[in-house]
Protein backbone atom coordinates (compact mmCIF):
# COMPACT_ATOMS: atom_id res chain seq x y z
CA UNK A 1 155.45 8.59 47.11
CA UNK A 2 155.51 6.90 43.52
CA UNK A 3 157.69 9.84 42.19
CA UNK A 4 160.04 9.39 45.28
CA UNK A 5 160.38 5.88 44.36
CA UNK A 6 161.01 6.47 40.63
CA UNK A 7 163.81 8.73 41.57
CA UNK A 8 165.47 6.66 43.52
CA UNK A 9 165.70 3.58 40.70
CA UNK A 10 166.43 6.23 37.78
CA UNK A 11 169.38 7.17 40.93
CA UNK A 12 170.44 3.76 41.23
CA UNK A 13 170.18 2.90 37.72
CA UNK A 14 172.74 5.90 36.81
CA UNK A 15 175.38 4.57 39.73
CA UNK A 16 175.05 1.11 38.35
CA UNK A 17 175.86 2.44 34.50
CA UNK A 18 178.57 4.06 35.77
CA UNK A 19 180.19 1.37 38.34
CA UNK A 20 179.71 -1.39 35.22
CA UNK A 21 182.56 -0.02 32.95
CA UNK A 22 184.87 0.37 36.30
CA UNK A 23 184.22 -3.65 36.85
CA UNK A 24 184.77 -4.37 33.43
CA UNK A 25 187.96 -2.83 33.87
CA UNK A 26 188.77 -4.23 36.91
CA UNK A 27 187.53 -7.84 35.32
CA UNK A 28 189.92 -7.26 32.62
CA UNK A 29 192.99 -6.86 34.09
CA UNK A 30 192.76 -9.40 36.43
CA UNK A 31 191.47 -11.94 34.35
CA UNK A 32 193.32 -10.57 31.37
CA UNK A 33 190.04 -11.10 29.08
CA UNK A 34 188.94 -8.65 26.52
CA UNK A 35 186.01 -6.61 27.09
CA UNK A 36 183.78 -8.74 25.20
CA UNK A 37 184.41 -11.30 27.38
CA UNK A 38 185.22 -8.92 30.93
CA UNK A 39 180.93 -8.19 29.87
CA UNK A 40 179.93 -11.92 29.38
CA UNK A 41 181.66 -12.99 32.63
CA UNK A 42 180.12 -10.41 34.67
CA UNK A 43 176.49 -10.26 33.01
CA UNK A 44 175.98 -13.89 33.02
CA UNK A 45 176.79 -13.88 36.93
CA UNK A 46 175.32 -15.03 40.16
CA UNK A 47 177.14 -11.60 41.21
CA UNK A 48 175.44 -9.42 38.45
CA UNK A 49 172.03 -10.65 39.37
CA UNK A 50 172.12 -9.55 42.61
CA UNK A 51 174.13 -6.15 41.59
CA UNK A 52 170.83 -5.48 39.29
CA UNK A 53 169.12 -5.30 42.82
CA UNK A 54 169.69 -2.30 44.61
CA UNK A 55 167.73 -3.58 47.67
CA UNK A 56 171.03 -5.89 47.96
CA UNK A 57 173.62 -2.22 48.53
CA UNK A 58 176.34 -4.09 46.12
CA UNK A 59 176.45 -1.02 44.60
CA UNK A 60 178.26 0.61 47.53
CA UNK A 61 181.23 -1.65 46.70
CA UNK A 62 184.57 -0.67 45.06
CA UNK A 63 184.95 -1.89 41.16
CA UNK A 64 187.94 -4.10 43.16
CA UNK A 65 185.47 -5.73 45.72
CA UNK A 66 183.05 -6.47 43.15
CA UNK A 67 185.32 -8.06 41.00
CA UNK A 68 187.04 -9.76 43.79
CA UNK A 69 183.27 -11.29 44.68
CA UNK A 70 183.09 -12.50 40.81
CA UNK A 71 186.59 -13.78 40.84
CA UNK A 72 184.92 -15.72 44.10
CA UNK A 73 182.05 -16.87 42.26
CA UNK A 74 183.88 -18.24 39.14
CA UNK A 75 186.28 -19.65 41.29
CA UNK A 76 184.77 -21.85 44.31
CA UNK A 77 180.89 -21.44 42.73
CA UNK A 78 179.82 -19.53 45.66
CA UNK A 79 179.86 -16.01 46.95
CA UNK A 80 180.87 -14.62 50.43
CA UNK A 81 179.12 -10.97 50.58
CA UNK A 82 180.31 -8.46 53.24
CA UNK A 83 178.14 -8.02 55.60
CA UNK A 84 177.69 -4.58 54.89
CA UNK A 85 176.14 -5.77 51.44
């Protein structure tokens, strides 16, 4: 059971290093920030906190949803996640 378990948070941990860089991205061109800052906005999040979690299935959302949800946050203070989140 414990080696089931690791696998799935090495699993999650690898789809989470690989959706980051899309965000960034995504955070970039919207916001039209550099990287530098594209990370800082995003890693000092309410949004990014919960994306950590992978109890909370934010990683099943698009780089655009996510960064829509962070343009949300820094916007109005609060965030609206789908219910399928």
């Amino acid at each position: 059971m414990d080696e089931l378990k690791e696998y799935d948070i090495s699993q999650f941990k690898g789809v989470r290093e690989l959706l980051v860089p899309l965000v960034i991205r995504e955070i970039m061109k919207s916001r039209n920030v550099n990287e530098e800052d594209a990370f800082h906005l995003l890693y000092s999040s309410f949004l990014y906190s919960k994306l950590e979690r992978e109890s909370t299935k934010l990683w099943h959302l698009s780089p655009c949803a996510l960064r829509e949800l962070l343009n949300e946050e820094l916007e109005t203070g609060a965030i609206t996640f789908p219910e399928e989140a």
